[in-house]
Structures are given as structure tokens and as C-alpha cells.
C-alpha atoms as a PDB file:
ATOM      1  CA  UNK A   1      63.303  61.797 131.636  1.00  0.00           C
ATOM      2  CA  UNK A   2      65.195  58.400 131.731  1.00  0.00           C
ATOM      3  CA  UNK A   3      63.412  55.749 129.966  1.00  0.00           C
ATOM      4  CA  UNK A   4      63.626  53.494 132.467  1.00  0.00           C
ATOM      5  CA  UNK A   5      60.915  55.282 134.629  1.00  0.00           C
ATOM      6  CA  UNK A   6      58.463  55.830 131.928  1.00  0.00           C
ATOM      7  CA  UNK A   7      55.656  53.753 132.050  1.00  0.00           C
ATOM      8  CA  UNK A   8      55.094  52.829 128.264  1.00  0.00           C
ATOM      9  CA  UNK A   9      58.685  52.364 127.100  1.00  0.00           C
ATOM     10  CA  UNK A  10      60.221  49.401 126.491  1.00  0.00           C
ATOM     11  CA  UNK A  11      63.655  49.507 127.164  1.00  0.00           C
ATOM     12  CA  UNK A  12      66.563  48.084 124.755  1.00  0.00           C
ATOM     13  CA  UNK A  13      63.999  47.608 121.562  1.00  0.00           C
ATOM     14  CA  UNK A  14      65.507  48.445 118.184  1.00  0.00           C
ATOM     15  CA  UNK A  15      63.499  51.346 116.572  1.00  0.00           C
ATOM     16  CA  UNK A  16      61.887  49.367 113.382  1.00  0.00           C
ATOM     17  CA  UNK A  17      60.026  52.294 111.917  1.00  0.00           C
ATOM     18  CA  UNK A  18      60.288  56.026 112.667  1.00  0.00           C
ATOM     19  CA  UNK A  19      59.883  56.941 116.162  1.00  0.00           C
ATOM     20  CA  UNK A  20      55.659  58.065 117.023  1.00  0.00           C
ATOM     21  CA  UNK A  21      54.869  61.206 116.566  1.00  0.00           C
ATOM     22  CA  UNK A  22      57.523  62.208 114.171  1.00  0.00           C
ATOM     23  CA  UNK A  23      56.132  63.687 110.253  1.00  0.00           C
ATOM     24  CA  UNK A  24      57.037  60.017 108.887  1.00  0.00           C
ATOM     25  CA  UNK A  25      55.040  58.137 111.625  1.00  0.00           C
ATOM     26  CA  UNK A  26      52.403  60.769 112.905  1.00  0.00           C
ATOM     27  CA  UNK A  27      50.443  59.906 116.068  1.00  0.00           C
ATOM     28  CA  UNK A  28      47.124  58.720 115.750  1.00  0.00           C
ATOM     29  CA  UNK A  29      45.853  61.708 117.366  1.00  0.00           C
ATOM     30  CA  UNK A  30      47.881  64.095 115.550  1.00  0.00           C
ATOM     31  CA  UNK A  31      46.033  67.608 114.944  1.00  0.00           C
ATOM     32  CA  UNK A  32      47.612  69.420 112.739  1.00  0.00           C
ATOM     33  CA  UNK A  33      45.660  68.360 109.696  1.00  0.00           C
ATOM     34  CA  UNK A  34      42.738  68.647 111.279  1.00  0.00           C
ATOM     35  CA  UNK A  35      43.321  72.472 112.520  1.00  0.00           C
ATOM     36  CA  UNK A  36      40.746  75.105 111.433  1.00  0.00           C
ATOM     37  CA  UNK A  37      43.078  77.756 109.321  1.00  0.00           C
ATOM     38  CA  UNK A  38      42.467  80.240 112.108  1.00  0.00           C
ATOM     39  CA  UNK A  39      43.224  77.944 115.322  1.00  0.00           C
ATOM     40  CA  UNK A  40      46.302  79.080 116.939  1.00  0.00           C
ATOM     41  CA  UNK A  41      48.795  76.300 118.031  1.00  0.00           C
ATOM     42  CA  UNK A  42      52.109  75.732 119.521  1.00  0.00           C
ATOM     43  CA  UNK A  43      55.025  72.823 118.962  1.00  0.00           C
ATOM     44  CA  UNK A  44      57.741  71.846 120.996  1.00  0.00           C
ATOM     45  CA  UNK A  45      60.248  69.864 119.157  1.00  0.00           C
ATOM     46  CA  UNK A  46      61.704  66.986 120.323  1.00  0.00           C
ATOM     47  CA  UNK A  47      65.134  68.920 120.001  1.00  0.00           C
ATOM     48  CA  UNK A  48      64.012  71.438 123.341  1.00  0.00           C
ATOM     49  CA  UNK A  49      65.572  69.759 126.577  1.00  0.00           C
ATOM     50  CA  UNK A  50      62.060  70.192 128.171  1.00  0.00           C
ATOM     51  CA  UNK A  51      60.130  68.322 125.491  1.00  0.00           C
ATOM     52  CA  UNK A  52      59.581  65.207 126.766  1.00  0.00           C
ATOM     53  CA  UNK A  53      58.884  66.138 130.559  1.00  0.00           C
ATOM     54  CA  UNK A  54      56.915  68.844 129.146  1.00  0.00           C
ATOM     55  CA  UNK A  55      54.818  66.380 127.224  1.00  0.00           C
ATOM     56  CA  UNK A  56      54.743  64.509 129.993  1.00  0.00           C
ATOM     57  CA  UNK A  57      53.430  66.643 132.308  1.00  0.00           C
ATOM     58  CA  UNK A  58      50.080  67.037 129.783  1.00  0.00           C
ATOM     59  CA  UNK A  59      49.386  63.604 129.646  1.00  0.00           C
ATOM     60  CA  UNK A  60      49.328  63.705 133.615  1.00  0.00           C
ATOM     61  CA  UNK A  61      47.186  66.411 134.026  1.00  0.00           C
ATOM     62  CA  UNK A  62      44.702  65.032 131.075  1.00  0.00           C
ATOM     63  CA  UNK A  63      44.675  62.381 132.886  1.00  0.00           C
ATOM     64  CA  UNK A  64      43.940  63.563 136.177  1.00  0.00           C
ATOM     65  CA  UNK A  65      47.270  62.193 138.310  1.00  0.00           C
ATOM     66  CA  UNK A  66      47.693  64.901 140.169  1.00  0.00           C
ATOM     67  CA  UNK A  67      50.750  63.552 142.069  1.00  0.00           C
ATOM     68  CA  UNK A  68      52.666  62.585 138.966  1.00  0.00           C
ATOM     69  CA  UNK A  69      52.143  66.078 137.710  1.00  0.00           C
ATOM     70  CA  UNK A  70      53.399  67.632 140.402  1.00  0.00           C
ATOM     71  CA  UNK A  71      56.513  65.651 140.699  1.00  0.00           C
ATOM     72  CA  UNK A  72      56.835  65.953 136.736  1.00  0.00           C
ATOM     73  CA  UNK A  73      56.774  69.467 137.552  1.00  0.00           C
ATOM     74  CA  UNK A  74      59.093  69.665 140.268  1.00  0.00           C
ATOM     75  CA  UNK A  75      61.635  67.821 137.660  1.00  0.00           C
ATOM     76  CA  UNK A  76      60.807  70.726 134.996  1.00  0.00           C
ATOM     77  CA  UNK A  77      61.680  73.411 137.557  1.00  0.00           C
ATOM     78  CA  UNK A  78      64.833  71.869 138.583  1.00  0.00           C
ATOM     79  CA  UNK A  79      66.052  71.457 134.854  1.00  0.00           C
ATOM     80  CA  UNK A  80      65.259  75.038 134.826  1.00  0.00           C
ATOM     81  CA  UNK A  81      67.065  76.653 137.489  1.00  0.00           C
ATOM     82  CA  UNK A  82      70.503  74.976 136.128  1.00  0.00           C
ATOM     83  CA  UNK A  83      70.421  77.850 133.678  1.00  0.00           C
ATOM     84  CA  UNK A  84      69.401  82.110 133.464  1.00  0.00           C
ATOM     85  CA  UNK A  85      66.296  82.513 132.315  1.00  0.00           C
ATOM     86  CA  UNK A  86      66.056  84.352 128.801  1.00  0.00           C
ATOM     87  CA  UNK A  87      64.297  87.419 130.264  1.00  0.00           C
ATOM     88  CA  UNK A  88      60.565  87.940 129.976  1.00  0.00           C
ATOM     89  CA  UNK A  89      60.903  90.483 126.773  1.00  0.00           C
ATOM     90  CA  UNK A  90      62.400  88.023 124.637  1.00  0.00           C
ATOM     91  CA  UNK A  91      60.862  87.987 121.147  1.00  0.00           C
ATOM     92  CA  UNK A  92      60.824  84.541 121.605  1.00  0.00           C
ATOM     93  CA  UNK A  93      58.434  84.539 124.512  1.00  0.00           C
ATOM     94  CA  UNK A  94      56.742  87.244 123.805  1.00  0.00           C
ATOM     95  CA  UNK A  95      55.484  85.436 120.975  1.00  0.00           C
ATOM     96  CA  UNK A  96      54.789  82.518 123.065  1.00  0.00           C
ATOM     97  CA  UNK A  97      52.830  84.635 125.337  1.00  0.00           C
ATOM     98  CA  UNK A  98      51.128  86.011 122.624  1.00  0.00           C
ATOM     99  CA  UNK A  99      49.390  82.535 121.211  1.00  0.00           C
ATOM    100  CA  UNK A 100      49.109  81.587 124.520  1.00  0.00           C
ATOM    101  CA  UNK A 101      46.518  84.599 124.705  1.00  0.00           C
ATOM    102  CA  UNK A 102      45.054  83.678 121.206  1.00  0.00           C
ATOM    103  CA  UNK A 103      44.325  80.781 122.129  1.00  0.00           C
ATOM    104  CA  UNK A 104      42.100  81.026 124.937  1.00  0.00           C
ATOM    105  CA  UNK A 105      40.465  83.996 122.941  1.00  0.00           C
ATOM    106  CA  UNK A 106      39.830  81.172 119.884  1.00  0.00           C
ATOM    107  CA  UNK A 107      38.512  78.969 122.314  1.00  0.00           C
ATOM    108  CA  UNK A 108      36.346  81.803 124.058  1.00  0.00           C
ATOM    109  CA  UNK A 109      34.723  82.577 120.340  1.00  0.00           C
ATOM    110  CA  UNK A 110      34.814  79.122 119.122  1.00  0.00           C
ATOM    111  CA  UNK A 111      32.873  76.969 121.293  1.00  0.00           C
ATOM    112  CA  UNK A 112      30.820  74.164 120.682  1.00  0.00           C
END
């Protein structure tokens, strides 16, 4: 996403101190200390070319703009089609798949 379109950047500011987010300047939300040694979860790194849009697209949906969203998504799905898709048996997203289905299976056994 160009940083001129996102809402909370400030363009043309030196970066001072490491960038949020990062190990050396973790957000204030960050969750990974706070994960229960059996709670599945999944990082994308800054260094995937879908990071930030996929990122992105969260924070609309948490917070319920459905029309950014969809664009967001739109822009994801373009990015995508510029390439061939690894295919579906991939270790790689078979894995994926896999904690996607742990999980909502944590969640079903863990709720509050």
C-alpha cells in the first residue's frame, strides 16, 4: 500500500526509533508474551509482499468498515493474480491450513 493513502502515516518523517511492531519496539498490544503455551498463532513478516494490506485488511474488518475491507481486498486479489499460485498441497499451506483449523478448535475448547 502507498503511504500516502494510509490514514495514520505521516509522510517524509525520519524513523527516530525502530519502526512499531518490530522485536525492538513491540506494539502495545503485542501478544506473543501473553500467549497460553498451547494457543496456536500465525505471523506474517513484514518481508511477505501481502503484509501490510493483509494487516490492513484486519484492522478494517475489527473495525467494522466494511467498504474499506472490501476494496483492501480487491487490492490483495489483484497483487495476487500477477503471479501462479503455489498449489493447494504445498507444505507451506498445508501447514497454514492446518493452524488455521487449530485455532478455531482452541477457541471452541477455550472459551471464556
Amino acid at each position: 500500500m502507498a503511504q500516502e493513502n494510509h490514514p495514520l502515516v505521516q509522510k517524509d518523517l525520519p524513523m527516530s526509533k525502530p519502526p512499531v511492531g518490530s522485536k525492538a519496539n513491540p506494539s502495545q498490544f503485542d501478544v506473543l508474551p501473553k500467549l497460553a503455551e498451547d494457543e496456536p498463532y500465525f505471523v506474517i513478516r513484514a518481508h511477505d509482499p501481502l503484509s501490510s494490506a493483509l494487516v490492513e485488511l484486519h484492522a478494517y474488518i475489527g473495525a467494522g468498515q466494511s467498504g474499506a475491507a472490501h476494496n483492501k481486498l480487491a487490492e490483495i486479489m489483484a497483487l495476487t493474480s500477477q503471479k501462479p499460485p503455489r498449489p493447494a498441497s504445498s507444505p507451506k499451506y498445508r501447514e497454514t491450513f492446518a493452524i488455521s483449523l487449530a485455532m478455531e478448535q482452541w477457541r471452541d475448547t477455550h472459551k471464556d
